[in-house]
Protein backbone atom coordinates (compact mmCIF):
# COMPACT_ATOMS: atom_id res chain seq x y z
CA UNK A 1 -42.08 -28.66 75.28
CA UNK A 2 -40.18 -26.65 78.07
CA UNK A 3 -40.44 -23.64 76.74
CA UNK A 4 -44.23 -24.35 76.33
CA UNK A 5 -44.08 -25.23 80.10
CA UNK A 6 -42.37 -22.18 81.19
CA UNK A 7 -44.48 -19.90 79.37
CA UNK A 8 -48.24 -21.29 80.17
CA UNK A 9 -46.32 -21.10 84.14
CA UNK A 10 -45.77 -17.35 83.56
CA UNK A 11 -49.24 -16.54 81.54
CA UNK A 12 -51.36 -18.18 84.24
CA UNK A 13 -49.42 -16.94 87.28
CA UNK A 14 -48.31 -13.93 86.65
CA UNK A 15 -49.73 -12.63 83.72
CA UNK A 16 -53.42 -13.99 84.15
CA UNK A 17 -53.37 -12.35 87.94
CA UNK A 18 -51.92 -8.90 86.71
CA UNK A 19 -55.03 -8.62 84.11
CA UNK A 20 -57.37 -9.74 86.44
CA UNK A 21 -56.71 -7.73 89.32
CA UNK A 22 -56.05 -4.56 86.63
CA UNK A 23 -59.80 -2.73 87.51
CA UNK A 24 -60.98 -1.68 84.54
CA UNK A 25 -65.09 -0.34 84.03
CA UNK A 26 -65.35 -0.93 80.38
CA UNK A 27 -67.09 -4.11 79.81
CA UNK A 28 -65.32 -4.85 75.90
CA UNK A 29 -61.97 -4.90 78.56
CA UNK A 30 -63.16 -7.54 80.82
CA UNK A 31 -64.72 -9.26 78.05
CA UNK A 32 -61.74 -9.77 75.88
CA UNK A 33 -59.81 -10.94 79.21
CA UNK A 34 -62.54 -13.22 79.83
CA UNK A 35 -62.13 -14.67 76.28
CA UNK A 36 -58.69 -14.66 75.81
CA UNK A 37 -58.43 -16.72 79.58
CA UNK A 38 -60.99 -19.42 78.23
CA UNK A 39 -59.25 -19.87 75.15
CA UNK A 40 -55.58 -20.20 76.89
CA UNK A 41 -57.53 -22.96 78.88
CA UNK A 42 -58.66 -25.02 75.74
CA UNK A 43 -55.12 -24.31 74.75
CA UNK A 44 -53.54 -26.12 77.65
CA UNK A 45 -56.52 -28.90 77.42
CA UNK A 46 -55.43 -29.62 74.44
CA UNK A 47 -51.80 -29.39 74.53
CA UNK A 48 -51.32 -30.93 77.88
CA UNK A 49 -54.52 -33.38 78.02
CA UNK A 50 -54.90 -34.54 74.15
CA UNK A 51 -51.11 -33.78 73.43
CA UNK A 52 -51.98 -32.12 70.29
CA UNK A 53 -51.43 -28.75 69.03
CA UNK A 54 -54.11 -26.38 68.09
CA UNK A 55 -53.55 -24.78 64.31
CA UNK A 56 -56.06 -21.79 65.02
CA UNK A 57 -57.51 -20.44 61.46
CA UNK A 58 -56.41 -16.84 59.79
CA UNK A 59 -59.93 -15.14 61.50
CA UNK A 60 -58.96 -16.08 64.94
CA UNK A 61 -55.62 -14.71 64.63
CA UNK A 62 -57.15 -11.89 63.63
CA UNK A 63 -59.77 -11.83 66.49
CA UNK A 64 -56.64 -11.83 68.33
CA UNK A 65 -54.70 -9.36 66.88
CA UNK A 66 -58.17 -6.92 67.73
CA UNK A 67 -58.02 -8.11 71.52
CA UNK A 68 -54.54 -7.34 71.69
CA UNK A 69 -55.48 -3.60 70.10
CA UNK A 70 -58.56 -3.13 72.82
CA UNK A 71 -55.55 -3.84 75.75
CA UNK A 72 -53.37 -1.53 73.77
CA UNK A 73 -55.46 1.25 73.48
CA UNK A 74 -57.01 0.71 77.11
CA UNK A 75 -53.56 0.49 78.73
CA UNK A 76 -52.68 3.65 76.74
CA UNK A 77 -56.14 5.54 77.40
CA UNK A 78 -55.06 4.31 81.71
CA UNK A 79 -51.32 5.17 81.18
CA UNK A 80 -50.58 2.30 81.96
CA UNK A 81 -47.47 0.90 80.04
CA UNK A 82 -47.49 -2.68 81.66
CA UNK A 83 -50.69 -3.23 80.06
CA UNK A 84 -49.78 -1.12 76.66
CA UNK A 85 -46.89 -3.90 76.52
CA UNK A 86 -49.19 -6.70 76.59
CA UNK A 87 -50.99 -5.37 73.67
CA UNK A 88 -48.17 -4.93 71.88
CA UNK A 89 -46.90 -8.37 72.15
CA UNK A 90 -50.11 -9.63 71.70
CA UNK A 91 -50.58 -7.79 67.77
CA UNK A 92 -47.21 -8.52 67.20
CA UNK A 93 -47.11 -12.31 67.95
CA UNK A 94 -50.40 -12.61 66.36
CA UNK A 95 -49.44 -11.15 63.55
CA UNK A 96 -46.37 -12.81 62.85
CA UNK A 97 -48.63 -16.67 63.63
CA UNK A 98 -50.70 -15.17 60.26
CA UNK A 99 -48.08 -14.33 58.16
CA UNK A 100 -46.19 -17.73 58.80
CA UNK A 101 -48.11 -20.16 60.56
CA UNK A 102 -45.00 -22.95 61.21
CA UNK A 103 -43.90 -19.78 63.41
CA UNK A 104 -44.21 -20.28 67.35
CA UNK A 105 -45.95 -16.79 68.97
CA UNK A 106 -43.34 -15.77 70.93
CA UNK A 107 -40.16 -17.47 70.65
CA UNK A 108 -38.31 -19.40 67.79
């Protein structure tokens, strides 16, 4: 549970602010932010609120595994390799929640 603790402390202060305040005019950018924000916040509702874990299906990882692409290529298309790193880690811990689902994102 610490390492859950540590991590949502990171995402929402650090993180969160860096993609926020990262201008960007393409609207699919902001979107994805936007939607990948709400559904962190549903994610600590229901880890921290209903103390329960949310199993997300195979099409949202995948959903996620495309929003992690659009921050790739628009951190590449900016140079900008903070952001290029985000999408990275985003495919990558996506991808390895599909492949083996009893698999935390980031960490083991």
């Amino acid at each position: 549970m610490i390492k859950y603790i540590i991590f949502d402390i990171i995402l929402f202060f650090i993180i969160f602010p860096y993609l926020i305040k990262y201008k960007n005019k393409y609207f699919i950018y902001n979107l994805v932010i936007t939607s990948i924000i709400c559904c962190h916040f549903v994610i600590l509702y229901e880890r921290y609120y209903l103390n329960k874990e949310i199993q997300w299906t195979w099409w949202c990882e995948c959903i996620s595994m495309f929003f992690g692409a659009v921050i790739l290529i628009d951190g590449n298309y900016n140079k900008n390799m903070i952001i290029c790193i985000a999408g990275i880690l985003i495919i990558l811990a996506h991808f390895k929640k599909l492949i083996d689902p009893s698999l935390s994102y980031y960490y083991s």
